[in-house]
PDB file of N, CA and C in Angstrom:
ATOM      1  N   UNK A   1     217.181 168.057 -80.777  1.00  0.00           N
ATOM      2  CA  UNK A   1     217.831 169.315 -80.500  1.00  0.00           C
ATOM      3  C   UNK A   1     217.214 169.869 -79.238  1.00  0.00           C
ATOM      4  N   UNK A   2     217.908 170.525 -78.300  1.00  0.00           N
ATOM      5  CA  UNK A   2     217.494 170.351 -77.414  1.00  0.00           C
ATOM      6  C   UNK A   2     217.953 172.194 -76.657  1.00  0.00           C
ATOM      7  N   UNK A   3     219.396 172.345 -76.371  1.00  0.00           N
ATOM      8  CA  UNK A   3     219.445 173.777 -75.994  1.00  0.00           C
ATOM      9  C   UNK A   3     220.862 174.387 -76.584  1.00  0.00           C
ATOM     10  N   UNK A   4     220.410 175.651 -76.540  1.00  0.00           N
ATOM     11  CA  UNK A   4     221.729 175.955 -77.342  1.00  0.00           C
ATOM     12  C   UNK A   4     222.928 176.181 -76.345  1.00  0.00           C
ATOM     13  N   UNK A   5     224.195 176.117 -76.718  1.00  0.00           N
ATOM     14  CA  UNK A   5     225.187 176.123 -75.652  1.00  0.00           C
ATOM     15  C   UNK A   5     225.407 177.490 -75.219  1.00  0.00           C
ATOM     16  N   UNK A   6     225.926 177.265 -73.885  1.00  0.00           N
ATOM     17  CA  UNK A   6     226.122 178.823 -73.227  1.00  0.00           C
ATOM     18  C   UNK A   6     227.108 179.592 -73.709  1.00  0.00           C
ATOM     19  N   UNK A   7     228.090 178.604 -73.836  1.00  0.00           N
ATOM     20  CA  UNK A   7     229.546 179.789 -74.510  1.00  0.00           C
ATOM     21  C   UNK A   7     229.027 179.695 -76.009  1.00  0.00           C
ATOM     22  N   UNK A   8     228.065 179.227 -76.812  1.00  0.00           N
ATOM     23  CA  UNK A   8     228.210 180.115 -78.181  1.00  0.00           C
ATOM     24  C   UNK A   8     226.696 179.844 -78.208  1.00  0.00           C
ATOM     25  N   UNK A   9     225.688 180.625 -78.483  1.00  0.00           N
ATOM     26  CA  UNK A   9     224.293 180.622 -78.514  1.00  0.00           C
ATOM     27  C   UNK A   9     223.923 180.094 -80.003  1.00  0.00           C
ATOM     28  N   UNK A  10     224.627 179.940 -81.031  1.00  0.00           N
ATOM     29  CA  UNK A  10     224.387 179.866 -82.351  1.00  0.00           C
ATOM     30  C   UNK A  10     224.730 178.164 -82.778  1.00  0.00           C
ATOM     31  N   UNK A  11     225.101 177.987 -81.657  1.00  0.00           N
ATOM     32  CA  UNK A  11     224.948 176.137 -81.592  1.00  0.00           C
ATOM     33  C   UNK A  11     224.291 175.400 -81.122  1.00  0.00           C
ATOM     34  N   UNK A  12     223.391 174.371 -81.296  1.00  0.00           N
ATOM     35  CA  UNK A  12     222.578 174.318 -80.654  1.00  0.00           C
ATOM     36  C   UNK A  12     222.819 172.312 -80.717  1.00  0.00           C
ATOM     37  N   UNK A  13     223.045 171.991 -78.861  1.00  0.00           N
ATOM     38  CA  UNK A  13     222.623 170.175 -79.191  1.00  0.00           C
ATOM     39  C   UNK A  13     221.768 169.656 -79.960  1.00  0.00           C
ATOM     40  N   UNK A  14     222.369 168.956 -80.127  1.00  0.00           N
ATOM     41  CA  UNK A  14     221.085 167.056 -80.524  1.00  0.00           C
ATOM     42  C   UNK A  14     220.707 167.079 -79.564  1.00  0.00           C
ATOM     43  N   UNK A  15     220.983 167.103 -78.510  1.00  0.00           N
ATOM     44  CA  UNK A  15     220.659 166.111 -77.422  1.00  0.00           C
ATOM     45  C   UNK A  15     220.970 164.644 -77.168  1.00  0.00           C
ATOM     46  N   UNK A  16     221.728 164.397 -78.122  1.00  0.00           N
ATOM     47  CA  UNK A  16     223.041 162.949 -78.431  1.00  0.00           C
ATOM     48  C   UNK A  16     224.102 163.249 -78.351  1.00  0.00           C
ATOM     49  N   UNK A  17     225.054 162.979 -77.585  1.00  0.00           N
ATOM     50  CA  UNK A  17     226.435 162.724 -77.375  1.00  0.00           C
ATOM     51  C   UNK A  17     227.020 162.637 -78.951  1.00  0.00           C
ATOM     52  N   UNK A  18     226.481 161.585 -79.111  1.00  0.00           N
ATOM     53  CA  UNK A  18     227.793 161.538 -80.498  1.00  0.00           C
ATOM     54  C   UNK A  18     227.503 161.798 -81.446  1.00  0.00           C
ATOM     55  N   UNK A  19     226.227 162.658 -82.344  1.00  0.00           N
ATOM     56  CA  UNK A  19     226.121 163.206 -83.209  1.00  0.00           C
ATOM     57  C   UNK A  19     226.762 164.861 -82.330  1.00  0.00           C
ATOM     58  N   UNK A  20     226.768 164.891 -81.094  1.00  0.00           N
ATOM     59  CA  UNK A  20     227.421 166.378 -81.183  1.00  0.00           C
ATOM     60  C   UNK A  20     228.966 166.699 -81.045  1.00  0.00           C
ATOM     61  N   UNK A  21     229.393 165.622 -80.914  1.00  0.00           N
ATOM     62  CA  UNK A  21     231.017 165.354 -80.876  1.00  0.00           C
ATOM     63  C   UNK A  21     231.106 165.288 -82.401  1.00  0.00           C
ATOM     64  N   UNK A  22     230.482 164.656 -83.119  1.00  0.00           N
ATOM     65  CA  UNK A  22     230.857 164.509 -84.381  1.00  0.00           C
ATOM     66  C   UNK A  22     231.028 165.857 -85.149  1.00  0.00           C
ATOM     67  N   UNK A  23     229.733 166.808 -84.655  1.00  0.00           N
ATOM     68  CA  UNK A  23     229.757 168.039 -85.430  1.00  0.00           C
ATOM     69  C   UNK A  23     230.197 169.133 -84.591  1.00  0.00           C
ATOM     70  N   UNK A  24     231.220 168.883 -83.987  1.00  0.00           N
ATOM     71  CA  UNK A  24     232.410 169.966 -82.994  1.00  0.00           C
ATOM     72  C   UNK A  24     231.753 170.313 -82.017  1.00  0.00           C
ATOM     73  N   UNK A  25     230.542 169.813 -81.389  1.00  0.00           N
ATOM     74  CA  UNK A  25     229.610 170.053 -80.212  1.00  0.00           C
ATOM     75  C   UNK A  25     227.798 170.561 -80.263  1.00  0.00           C
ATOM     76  N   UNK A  26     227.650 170.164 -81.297  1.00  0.00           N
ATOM     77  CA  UNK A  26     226.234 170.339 -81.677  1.00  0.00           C
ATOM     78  C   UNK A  26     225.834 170.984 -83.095  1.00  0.00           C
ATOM     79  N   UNK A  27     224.746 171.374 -83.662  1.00  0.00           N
ATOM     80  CA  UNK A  27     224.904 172.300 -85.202  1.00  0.00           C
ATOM     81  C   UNK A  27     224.508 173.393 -84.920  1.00  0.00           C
ATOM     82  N   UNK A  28     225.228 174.279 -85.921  1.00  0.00           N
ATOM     83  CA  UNK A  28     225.052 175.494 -86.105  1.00  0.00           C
ATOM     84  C   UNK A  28     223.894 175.899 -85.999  1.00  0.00           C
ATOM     85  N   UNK A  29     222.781 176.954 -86.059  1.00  0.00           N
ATOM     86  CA  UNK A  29     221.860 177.688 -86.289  1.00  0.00           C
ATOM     87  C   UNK A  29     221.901 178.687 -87.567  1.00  0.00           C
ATOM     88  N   UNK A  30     221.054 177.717 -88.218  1.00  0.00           N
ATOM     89  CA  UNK A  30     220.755 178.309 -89.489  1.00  0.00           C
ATOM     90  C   UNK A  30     222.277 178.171 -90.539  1.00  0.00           C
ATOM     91  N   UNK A  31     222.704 176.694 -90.316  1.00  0.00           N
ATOM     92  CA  UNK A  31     223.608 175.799 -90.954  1.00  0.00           C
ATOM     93  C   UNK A  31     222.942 174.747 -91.572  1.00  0.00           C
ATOM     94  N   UNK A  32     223.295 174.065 -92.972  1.00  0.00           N
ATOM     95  CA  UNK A  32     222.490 173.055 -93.138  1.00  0.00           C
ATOM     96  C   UNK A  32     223.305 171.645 -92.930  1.00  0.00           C
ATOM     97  N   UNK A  33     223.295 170.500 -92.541  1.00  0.00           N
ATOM     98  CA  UNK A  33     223.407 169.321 -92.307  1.00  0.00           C
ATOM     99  C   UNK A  33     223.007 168.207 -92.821  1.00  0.00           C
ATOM    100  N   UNK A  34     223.514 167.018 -93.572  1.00  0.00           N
ATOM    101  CA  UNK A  34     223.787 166.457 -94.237  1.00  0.00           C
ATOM    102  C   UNK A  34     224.227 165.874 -93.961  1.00  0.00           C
ATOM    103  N   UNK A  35     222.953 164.124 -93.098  1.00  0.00           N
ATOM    104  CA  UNK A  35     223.406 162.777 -92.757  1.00  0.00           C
ATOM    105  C   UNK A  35     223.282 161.472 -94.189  1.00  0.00           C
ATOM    106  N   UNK A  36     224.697 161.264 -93.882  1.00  0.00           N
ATOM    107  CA  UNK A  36     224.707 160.212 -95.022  1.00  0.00           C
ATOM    108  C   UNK A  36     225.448 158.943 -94.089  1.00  0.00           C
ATOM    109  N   UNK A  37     224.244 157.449 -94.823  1.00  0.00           N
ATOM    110  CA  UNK A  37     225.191 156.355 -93.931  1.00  0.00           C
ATOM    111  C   UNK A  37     224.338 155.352 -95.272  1.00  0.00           C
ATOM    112  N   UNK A  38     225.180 154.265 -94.563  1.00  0.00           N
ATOM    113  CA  UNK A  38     224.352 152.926 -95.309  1.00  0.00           C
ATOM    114  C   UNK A  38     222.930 152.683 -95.222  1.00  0.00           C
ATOM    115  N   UNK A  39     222.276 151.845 -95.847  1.00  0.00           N
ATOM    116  CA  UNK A  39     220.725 152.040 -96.347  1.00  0.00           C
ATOM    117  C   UNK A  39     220.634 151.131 -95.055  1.00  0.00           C
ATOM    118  N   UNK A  40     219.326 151.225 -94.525  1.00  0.00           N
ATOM    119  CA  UNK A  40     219.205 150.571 -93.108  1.00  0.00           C
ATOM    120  C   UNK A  40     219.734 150.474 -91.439  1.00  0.00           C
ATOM    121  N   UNK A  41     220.291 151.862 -91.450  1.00  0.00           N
ATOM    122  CA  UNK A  41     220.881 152.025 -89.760  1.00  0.00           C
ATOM    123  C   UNK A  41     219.948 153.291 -89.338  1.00  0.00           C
ATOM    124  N   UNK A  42     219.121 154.103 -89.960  1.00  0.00           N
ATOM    125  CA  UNK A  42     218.254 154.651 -89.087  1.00  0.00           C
ATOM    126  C   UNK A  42     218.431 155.861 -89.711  1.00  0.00           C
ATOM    127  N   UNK A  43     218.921 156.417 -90.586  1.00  0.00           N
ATOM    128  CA  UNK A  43     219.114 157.957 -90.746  1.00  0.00           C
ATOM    129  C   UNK A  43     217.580 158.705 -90.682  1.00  0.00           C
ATOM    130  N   UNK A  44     216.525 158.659 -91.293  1.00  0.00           N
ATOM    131  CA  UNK A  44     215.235 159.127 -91.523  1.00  0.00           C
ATOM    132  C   UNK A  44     214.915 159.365 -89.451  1.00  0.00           C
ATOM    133  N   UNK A  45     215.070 157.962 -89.355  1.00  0.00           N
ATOM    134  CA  UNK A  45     214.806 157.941 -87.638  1.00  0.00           C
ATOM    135  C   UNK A  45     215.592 158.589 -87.071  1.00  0.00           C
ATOM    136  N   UNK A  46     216.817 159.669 -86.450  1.00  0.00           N
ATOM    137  CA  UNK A  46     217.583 160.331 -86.310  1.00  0.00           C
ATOM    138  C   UNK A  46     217.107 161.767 -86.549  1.00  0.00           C
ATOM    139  N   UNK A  47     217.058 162.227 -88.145  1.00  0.00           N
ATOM    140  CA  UNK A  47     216.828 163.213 -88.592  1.00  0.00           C
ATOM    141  C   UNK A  47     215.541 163.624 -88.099  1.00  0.00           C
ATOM    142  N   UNK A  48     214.564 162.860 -88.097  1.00  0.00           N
ATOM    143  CA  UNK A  48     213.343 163.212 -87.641  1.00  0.00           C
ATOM    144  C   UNK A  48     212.890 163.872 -86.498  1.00  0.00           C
ATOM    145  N   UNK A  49     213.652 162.713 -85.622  1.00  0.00           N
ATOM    146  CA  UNK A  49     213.367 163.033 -84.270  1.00  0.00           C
ATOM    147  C   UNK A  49     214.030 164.152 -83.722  1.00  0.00           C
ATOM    148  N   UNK A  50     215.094 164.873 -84.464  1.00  0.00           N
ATOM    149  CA  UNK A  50     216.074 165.703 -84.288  1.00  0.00           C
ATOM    150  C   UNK A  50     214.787 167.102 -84.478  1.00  0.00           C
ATOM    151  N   UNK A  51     214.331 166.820 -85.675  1.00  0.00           N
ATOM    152  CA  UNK A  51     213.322 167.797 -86.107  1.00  0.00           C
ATOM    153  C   UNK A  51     212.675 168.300 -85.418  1.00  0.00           C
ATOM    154  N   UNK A  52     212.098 167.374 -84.877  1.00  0.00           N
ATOM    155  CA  UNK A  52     210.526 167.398 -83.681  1.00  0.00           C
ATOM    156  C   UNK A  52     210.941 167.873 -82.832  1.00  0.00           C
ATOM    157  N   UNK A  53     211.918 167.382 -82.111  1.00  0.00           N
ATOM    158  CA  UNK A  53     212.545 168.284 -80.566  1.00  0.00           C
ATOM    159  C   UNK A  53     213.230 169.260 -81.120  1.00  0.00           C
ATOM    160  N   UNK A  54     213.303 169.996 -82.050  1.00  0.00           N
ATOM    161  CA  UNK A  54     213.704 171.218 -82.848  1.00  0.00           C
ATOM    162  C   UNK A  54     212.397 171.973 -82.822  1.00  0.00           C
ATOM    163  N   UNK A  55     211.645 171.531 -83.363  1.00  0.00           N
ATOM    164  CA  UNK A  55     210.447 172.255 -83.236  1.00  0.00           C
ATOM    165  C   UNK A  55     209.402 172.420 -81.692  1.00  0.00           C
ATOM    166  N   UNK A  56     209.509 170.964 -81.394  1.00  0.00           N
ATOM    167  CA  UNK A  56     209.005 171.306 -79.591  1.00  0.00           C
ATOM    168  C   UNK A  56     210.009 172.307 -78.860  1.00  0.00           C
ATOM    169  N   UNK A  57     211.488 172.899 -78.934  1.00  0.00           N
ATOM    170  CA  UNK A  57     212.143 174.011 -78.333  1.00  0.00           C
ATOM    171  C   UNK A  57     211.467 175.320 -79.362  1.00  0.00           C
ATOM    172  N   UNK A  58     210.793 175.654 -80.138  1.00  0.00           N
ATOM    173  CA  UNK A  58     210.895 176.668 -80.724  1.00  0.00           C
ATOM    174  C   UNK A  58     211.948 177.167 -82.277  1.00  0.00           C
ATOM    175  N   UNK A  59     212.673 175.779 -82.126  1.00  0.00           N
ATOM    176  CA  UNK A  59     213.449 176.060 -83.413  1.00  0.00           C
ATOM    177  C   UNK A  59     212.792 175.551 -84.867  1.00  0.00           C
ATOM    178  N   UNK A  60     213.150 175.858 -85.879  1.00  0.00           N
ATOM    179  CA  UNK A  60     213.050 175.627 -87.368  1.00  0.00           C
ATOM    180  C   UNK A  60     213.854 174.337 -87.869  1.00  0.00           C
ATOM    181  N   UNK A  61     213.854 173.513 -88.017  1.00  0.00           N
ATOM    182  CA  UNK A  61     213.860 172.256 -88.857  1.00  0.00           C
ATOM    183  C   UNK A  61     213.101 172.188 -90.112  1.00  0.00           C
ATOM    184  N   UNK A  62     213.468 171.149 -91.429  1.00  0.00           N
ATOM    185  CA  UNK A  62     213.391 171.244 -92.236  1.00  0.00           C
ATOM    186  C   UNK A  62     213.939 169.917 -92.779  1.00  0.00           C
ATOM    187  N   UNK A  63     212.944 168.936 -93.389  1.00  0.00           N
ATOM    188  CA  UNK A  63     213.657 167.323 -93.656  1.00  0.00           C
ATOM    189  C   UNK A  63     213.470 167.022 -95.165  1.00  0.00           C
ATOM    190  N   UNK A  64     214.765 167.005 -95.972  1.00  0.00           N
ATOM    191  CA  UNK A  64     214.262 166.545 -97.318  1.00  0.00           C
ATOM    192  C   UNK A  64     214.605 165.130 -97.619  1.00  0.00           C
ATOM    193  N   UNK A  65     214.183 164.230 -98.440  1.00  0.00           N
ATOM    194  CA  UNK A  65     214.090 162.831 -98.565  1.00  0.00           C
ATOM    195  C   UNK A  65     214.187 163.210-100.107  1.00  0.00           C
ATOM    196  N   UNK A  66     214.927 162.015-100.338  1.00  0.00           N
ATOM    197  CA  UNK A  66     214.836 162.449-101.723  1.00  0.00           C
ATOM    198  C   UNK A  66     214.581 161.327-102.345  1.00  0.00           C
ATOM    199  N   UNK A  67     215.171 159.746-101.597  1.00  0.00           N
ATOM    200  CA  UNK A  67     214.805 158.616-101.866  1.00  0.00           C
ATOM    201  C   UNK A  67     214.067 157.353-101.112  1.00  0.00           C
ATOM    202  N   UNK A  68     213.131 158.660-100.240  1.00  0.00           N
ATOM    203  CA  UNK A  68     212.216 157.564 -99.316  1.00  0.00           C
ATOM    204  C   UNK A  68     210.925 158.420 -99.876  1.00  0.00           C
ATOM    205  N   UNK A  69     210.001 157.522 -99.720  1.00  0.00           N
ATOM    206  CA  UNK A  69     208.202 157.673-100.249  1.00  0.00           C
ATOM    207  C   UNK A  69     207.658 158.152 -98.986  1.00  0.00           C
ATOM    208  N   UNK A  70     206.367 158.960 -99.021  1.00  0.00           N
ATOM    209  CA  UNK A  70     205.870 159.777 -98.007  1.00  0.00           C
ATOM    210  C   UNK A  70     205.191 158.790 -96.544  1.00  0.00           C
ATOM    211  N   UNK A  71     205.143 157.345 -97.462  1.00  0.00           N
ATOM    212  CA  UNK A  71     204.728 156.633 -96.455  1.00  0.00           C
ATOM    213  C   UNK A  71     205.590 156.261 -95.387  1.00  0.00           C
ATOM    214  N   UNK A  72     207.333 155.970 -95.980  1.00  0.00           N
ATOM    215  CA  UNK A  72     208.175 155.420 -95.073  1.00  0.00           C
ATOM    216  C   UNK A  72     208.690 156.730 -94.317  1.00  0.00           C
ATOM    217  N   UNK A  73     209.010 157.813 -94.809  1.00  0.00           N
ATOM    218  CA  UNK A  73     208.750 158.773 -94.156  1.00  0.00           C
ATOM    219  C   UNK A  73     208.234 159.115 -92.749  1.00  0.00           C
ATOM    220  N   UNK A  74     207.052 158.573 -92.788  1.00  0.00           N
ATOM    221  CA  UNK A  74     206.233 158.905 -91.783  1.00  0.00           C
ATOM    222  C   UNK A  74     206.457 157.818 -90.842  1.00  0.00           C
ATOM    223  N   UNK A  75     206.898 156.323 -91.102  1.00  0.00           N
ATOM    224  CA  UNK A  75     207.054 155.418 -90.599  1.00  0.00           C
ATOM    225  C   UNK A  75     208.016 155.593 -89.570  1.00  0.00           C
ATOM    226  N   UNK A  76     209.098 156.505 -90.448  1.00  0.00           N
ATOM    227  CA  UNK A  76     210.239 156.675 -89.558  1.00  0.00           C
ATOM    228  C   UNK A  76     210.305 157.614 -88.327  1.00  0.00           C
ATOM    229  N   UNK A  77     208.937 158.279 -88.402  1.00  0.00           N
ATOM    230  CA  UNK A  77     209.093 159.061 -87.305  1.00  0.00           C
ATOM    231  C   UNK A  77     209.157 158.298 -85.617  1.00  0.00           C
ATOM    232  N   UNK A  78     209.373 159.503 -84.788  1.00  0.00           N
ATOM    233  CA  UNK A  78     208.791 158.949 -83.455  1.00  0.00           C
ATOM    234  C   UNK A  78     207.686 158.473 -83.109  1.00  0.00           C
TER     235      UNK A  78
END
């Protein structure tokens, strides 16, 4: 996540092209989001990194796992 857009301040990029096309041009602020895909294409790796450059701009992120262990978790980060 990276900056929020000029014509609506309450949206804010990925900083990926096509997760922000997907979600009408980036996510909401203070919307929750909900990546679902097949087991093994990267979701943990995505979400994460989304987090971190959420939090390196000053924003709030928040990652729940519900069926990965604290180790792979961490694996998946950047």
């Amino acid at each position: 996540m990276t900056t929020a857009h000029p014509e609506d301040p309450a949206q804010i990029s990925t900083g990926n092209a096509e997760p922000d096309r997907r979600f009408g041009g980036g996510l909401k602020r203070g919307a929750n989001a909900v990546l679902i895909g097949s087991a093994g294409v990267g979701k943990p790796s995505v979400v994460l990194t989304d987090a971190i450059a959420a939090a390196d701009c000053g924003e709030h992120a928040v990652y729940f796992a519900f069926d990965e262990g604290r180790a792979a978790a961490r694996c998946a980060g950047p």
